[in-house]
C-alpha atoms as a PDB file:
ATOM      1  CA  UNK A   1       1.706  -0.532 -20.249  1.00  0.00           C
ATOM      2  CA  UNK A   2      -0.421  -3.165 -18.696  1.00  0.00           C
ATOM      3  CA  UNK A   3       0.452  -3.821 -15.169  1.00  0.00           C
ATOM      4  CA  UNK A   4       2.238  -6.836 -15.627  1.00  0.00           C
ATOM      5  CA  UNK A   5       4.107  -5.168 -18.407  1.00  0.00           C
ATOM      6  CA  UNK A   6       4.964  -2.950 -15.763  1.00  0.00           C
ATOM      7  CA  UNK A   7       5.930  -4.917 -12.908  1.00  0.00           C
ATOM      8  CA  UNK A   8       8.345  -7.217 -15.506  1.00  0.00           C
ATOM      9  CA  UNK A   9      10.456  -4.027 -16.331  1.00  0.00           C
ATOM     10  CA  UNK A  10      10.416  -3.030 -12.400  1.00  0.00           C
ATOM     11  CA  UNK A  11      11.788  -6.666 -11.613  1.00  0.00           C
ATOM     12  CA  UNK A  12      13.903  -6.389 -14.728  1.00  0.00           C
ATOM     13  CA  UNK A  13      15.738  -3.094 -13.735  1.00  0.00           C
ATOM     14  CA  UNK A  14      15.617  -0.633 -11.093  1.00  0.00           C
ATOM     15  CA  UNK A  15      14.085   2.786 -12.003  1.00  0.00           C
ATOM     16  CA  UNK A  16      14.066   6.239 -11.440  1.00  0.00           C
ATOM     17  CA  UNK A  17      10.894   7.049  -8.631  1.00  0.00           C
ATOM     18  CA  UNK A  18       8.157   8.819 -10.537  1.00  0.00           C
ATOM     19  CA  UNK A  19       6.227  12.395  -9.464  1.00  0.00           C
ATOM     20  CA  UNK A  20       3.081  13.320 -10.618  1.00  0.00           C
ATOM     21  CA  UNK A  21       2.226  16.589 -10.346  1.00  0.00           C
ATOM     22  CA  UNK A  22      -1.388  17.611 -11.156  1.00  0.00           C
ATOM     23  CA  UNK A  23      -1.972  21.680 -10.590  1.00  0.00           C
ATOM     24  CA  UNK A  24      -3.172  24.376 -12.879  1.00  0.00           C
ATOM     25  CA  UNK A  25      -1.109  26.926 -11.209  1.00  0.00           C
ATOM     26  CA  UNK A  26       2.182  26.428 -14.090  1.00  0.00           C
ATOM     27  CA  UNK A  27       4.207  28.760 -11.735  1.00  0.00           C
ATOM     28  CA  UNK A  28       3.581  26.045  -8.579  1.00  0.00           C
ATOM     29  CA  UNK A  29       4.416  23.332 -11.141  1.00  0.00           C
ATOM     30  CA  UNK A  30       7.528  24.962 -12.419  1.00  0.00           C
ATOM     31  CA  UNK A  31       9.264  25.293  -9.126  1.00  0.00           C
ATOM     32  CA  UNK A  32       7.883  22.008  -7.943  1.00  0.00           C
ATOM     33  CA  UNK A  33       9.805  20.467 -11.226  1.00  0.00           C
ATOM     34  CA  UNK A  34      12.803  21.761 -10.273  1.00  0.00           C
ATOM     35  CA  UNK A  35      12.720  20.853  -6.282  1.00  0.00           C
ATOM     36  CA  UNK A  36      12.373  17.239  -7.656  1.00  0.00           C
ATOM     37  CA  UNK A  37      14.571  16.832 -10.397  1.00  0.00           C
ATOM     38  CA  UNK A  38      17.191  18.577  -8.380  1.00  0.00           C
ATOM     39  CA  UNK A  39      17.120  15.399  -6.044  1.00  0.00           C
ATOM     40  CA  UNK A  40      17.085  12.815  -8.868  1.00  0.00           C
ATOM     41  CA  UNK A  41      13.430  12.390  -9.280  1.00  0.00           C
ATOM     42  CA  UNK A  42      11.387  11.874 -12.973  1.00  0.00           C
ATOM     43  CA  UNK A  43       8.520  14.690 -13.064  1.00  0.00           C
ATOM     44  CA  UNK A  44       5.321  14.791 -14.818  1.00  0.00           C
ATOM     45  CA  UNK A  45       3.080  18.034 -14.536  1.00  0.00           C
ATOM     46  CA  UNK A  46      -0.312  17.992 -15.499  1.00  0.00           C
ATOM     47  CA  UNK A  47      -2.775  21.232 -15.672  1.00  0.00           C
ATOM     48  CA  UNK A  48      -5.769  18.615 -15.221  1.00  0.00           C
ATOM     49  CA  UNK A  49      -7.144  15.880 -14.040  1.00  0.00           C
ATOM     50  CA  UNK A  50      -8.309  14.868 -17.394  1.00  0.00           C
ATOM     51  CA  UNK A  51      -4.515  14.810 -18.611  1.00  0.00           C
ATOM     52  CA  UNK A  52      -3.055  13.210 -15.806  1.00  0.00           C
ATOM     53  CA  UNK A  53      -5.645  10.464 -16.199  1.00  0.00           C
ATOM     54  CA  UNK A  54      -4.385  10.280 -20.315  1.00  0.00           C
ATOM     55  CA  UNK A  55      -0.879   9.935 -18.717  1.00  0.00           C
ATOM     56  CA  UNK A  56       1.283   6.686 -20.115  1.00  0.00           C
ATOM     57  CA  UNK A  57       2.194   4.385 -16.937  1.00  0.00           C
ATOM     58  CA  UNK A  58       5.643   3.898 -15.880  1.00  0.00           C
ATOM     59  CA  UNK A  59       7.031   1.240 -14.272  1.00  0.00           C
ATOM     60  CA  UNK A  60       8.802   3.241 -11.311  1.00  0.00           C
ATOM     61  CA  UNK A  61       7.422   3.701  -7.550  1.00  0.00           C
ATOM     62  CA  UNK A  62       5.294   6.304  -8.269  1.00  0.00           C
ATOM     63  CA  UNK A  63       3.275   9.143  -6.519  1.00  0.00           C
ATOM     64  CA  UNK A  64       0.979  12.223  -7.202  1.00  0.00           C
ATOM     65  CA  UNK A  65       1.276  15.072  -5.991  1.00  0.00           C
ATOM     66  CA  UNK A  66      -2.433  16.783  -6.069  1.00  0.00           C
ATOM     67  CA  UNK A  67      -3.945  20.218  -5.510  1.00  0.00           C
ATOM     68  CA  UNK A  68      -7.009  20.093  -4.126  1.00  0.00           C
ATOM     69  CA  UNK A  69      -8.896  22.815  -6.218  1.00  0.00           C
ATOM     70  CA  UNK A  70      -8.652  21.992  -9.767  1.00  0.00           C
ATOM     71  CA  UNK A  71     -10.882  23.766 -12.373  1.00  0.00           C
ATOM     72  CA  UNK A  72     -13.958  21.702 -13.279  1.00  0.00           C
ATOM     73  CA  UNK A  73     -13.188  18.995 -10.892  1.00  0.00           C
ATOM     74  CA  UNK A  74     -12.356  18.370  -6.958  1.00  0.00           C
ATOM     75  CA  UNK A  75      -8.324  16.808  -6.268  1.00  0.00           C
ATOM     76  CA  UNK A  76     -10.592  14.558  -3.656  1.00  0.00           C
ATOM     77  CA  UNK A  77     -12.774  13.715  -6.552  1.00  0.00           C
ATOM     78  CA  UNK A  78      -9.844  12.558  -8.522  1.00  0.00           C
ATOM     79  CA  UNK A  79      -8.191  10.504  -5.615  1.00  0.00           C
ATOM     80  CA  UNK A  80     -11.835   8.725  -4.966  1.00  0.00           C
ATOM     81  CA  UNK A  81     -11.803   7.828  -8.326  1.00  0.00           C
ATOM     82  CA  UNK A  82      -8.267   6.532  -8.125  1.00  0.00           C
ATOM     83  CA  UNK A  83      -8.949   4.205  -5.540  1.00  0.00           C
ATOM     84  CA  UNK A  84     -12.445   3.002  -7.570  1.00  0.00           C
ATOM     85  CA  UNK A  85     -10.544   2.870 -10.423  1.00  0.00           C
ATOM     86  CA  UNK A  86      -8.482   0.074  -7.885  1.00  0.00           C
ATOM     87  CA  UNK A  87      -5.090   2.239  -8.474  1.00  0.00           C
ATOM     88  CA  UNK A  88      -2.452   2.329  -5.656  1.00  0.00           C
ATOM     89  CA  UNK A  89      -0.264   5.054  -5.929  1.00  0.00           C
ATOM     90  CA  UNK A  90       0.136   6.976  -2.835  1.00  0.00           C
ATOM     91  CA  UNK A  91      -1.523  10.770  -3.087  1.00  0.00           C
ATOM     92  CA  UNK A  92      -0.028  13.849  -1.666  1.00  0.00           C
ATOM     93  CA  UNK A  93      -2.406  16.705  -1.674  1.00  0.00           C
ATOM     94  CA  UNK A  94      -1.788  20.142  -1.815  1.00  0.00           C
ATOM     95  CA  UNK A  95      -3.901  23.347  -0.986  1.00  0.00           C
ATOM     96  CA  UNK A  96      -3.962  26.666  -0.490  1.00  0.00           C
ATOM     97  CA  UNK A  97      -7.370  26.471   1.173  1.00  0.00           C
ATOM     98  CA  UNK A  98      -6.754  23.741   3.912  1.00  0.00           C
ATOM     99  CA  UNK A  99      -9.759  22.443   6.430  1.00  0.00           C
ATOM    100  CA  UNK A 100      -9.595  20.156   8.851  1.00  0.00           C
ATOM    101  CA  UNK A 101     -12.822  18.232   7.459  1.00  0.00           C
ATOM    102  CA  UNK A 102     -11.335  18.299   3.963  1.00  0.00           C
ATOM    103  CA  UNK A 103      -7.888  16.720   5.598  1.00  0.00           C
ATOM    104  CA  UNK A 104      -9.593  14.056   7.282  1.00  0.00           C
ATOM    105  CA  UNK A 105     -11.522  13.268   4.563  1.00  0.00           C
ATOM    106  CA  UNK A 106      -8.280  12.758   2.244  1.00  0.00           C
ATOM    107  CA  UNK A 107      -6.270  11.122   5.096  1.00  0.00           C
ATOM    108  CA  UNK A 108      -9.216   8.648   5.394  1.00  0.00           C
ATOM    109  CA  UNK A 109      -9.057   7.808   1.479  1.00  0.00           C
ATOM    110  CA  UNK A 110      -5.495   7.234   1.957  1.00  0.00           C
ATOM    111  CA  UNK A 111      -3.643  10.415   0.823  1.00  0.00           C
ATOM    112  CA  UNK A 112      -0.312  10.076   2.947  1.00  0.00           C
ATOM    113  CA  UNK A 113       0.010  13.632   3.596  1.00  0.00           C
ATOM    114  CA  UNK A 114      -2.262  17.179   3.394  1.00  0.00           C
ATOM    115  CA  UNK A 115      -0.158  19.997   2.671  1.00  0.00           C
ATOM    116  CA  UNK A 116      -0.989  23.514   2.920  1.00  0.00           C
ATOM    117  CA  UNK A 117       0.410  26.091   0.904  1.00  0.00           C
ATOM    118  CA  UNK A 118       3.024  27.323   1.266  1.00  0.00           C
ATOM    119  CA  UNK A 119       4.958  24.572   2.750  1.00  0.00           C
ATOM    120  CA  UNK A 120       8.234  24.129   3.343  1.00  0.00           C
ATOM    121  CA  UNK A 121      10.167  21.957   0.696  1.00  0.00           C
ATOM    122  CA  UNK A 122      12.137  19.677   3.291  1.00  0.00           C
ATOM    123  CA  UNK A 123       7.859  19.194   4.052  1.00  0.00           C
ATOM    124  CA  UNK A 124       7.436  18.005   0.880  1.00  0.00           C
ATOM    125  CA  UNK A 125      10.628  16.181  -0.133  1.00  0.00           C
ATOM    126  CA  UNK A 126       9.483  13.791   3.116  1.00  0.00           C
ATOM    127  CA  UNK A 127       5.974  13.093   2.110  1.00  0.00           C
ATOM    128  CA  UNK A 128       7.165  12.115  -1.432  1.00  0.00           C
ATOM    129  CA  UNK A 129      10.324   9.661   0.468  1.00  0.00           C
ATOM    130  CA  UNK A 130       7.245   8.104   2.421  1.00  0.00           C
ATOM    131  CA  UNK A 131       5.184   7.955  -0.740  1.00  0.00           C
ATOM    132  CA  UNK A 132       7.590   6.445  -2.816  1.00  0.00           C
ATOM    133  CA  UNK A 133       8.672   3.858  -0.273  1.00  0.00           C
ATOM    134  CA  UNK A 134       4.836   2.906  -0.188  1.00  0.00           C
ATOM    135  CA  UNK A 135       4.359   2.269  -4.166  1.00  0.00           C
ATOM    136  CA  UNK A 136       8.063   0.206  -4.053  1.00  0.00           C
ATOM    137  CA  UNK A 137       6.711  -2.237  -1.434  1.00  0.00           C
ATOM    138  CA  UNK A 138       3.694  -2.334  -2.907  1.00  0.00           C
ATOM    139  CA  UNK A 139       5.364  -2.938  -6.179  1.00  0.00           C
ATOM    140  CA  UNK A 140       7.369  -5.988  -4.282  1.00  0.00           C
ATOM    141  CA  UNK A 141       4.055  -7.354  -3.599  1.00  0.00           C
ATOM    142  CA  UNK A 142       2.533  -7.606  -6.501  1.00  0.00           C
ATOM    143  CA  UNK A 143       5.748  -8.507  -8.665  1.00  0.00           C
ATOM    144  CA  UNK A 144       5.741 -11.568  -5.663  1.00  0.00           C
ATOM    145  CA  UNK A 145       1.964 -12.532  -5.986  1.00  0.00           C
ATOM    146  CA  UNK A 146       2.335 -12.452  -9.635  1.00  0.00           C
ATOM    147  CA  UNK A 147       5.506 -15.085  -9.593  1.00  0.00           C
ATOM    148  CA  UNK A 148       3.975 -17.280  -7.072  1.00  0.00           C
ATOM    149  CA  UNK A 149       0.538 -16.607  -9.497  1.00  0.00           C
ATOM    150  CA  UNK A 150       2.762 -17.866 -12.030  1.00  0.00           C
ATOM    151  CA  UNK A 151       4.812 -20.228 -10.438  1.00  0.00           C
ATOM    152  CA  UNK A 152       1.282 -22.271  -9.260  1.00  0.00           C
ATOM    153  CA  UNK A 153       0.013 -22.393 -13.521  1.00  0.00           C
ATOM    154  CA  UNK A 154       2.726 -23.894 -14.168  1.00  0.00           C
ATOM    155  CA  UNK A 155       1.495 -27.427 -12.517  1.00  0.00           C
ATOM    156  CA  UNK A 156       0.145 -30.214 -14.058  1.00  0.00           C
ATOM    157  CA  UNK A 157      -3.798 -30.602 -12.729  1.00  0.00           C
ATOM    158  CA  UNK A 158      -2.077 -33.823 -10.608  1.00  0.00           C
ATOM    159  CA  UNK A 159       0.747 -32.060  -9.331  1.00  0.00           C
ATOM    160  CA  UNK A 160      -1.803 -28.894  -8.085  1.00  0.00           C
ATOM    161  CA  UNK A 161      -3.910 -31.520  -6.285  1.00  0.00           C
ATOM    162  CA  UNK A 162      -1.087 -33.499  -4.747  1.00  0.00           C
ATOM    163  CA  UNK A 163       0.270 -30.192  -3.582  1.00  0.00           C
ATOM    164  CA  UNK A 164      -3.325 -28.966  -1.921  1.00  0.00           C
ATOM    165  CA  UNK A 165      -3.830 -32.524  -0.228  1.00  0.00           C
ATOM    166  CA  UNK A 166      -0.279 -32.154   1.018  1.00  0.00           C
ATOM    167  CA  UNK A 167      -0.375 -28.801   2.631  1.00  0.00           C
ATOM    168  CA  UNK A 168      -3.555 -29.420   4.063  1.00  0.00           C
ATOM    169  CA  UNK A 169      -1.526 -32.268   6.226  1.00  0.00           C
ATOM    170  CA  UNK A 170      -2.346 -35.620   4.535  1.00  0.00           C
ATOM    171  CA  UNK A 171       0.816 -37.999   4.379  1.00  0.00           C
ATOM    172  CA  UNK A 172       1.944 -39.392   0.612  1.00  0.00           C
ATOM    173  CA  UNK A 173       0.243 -42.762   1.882  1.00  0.00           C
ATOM    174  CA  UNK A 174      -3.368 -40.992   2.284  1.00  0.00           C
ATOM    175  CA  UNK A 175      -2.895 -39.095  -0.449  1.00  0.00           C
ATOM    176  CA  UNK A 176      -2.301 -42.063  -2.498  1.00  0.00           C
ATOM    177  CA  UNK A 177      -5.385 -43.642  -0.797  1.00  0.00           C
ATOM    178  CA  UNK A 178      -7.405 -40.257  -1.692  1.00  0.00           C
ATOM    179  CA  UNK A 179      -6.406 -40.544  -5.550  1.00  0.00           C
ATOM    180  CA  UNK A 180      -6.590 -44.203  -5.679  1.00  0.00           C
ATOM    181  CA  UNK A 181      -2.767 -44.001  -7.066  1.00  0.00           C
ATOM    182  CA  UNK A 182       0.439 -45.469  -5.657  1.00  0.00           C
ATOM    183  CA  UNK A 183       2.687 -44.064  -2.716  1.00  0.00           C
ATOM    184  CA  UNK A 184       5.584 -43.831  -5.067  1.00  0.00           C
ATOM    185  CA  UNK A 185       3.393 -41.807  -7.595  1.00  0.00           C
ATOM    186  CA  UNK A 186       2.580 -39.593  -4.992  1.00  0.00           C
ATOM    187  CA  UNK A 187       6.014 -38.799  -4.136  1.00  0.00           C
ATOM    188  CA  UNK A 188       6.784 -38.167  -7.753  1.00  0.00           C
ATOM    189  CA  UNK A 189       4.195 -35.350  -8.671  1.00  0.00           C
ATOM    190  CA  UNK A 190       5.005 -33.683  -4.919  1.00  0.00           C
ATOM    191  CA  UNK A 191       8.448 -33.291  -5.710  1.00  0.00           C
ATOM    192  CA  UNK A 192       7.479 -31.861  -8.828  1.00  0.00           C
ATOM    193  CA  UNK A 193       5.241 -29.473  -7.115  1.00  0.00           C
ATOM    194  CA  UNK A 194       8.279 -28.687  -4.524  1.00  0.00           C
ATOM    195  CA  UNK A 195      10.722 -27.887  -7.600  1.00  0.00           C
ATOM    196  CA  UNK A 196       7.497 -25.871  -9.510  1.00  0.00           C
ATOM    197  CA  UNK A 197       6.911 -23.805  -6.776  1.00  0.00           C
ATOM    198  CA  UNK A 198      10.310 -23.022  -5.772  1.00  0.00           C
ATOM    199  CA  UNK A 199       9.975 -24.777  -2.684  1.00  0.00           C
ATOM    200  CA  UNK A 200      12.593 -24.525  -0.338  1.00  0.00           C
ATOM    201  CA  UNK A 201      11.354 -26.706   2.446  1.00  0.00           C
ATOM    202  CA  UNK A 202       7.732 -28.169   3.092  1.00  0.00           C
ATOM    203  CA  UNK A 203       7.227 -25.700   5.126  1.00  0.00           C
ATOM    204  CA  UNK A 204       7.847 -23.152   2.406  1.00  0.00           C
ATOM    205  CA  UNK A 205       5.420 -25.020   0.260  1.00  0.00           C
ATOM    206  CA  UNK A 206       2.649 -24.756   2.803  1.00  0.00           C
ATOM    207  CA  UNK A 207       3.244 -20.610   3.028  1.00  0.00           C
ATOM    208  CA  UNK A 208       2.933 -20.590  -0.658  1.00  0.00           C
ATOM    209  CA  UNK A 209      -0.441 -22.594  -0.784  1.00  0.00           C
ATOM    210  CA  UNK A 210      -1.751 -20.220   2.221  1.00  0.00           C
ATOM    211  CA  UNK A 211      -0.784 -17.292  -0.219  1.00  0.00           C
ATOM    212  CA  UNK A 212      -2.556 -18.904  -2.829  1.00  0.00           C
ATOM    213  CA  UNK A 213      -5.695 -19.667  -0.533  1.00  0.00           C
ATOM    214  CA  UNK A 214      -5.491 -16.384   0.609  1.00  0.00           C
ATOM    215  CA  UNK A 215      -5.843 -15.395  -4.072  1.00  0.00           C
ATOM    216  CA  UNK A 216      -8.957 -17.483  -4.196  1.00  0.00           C
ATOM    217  CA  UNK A 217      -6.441 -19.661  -6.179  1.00  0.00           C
ATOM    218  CA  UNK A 218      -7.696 -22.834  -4.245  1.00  0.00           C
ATOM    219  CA  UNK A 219     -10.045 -25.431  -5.871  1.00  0.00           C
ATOM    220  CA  UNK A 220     -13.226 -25.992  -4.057  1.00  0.00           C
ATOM    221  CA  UNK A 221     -13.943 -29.547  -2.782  1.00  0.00           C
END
């Protein structure tokens, strides 16, 4: 599912929150299945890295829960490649073997916690919460980028540059002396930009065209 695939069906419905669990102990990710399904949560265990990375992608919040000695590869080589790779979901990783240069060195990648076996389930239940409310806002984000994304291609070339001259502060009677076009014309496309955009107020509109700056979505001069 491509990730606007995804974030449709996460704006369409809400979903179940998503664990990944990646371990080649099938004992750990037995009882770590049932912890997490017992509190309403969708599991996935994986032996490997290699399987997890084969894994379909679901539209949920979503987080991974990821020992840190796999066979064949590291669990901080897998979560370096997951942020390369430019994915998001929030890492929890798990080890029996626990350093304090190997915990700073996840924590600095992102990983929101470093657990050391054994931990205590109430440990783990809160890491995944604080996981899971990271991927939905990120999730909110990205479904609100992509509507305002959206929202801003659905302009006629006119309308786009009426709307940039007018959020950068120029009245409809310098804008209509900047497109060599009438004051009345003016009016017209920017209140077809206003209804476009969703525009609940100027003020809204100039938000939404500092968003878009912000996307690189703005037309050089």
């Amino acid at each position: 599912m491509s990730p606007v695939a995804r974030m449709a069906a996460a704006e369409a419905a809400p979903a179940v929150p998503v664990v990944y669990i990646v371990d080649d102990d099938p004992a750990l990710r037995e009882a770590l299945d049932s912890l997490l399904r017992s509190v309403g949560l969708q599991v996935f265990g994986y032996a490997s890295a290699i399987e997890f990375q084969q894994r379909p992608i679901q539209s949920s919040p979503s987080c991974l829960l990821l020992d840190v000695r796999l066979q064949g590869v590291s669990g901080l080589d897998v979560q370096a490649e997951l942020v390369r790779s430019g994915v998001d979901m929030p890492v929890i990783l798990m080890t029996g073997h626990g350093d304090i240069p190997m915990s700073v060195r996840a924590m600095k990648a992102g990983a929101i916690d470093f657990l050391t076996k054994p931990f205590r389930e109430q440990d783990l239940l809160d890491a995944v919460a604080t996981a899971h409310e990271k991927d939905r806002l990120q999730l909110e984000q990205r479904l609100a980028r992509t509507g305002l994304q959206a929202r801003y291609a659905s302009l006629t070339p006119r309308e786009a540059e009426v709307m940039w001259l007018a959020v950068s502060g120029l009245l409809n009677k310098q804008i209509a002396g900047e497109l060599g076009t009438s004051e009345v014309t003016v009016k017209i496309h920017r209140g077809h930009a206003m209804k476009k955009m969703q525009a609940r107020s100027f003020a809204d509109l100039v938000r939404m065209g500092q968003a878009l700056e912000q996307q690189g979505l703005k037309p050089r001069a």
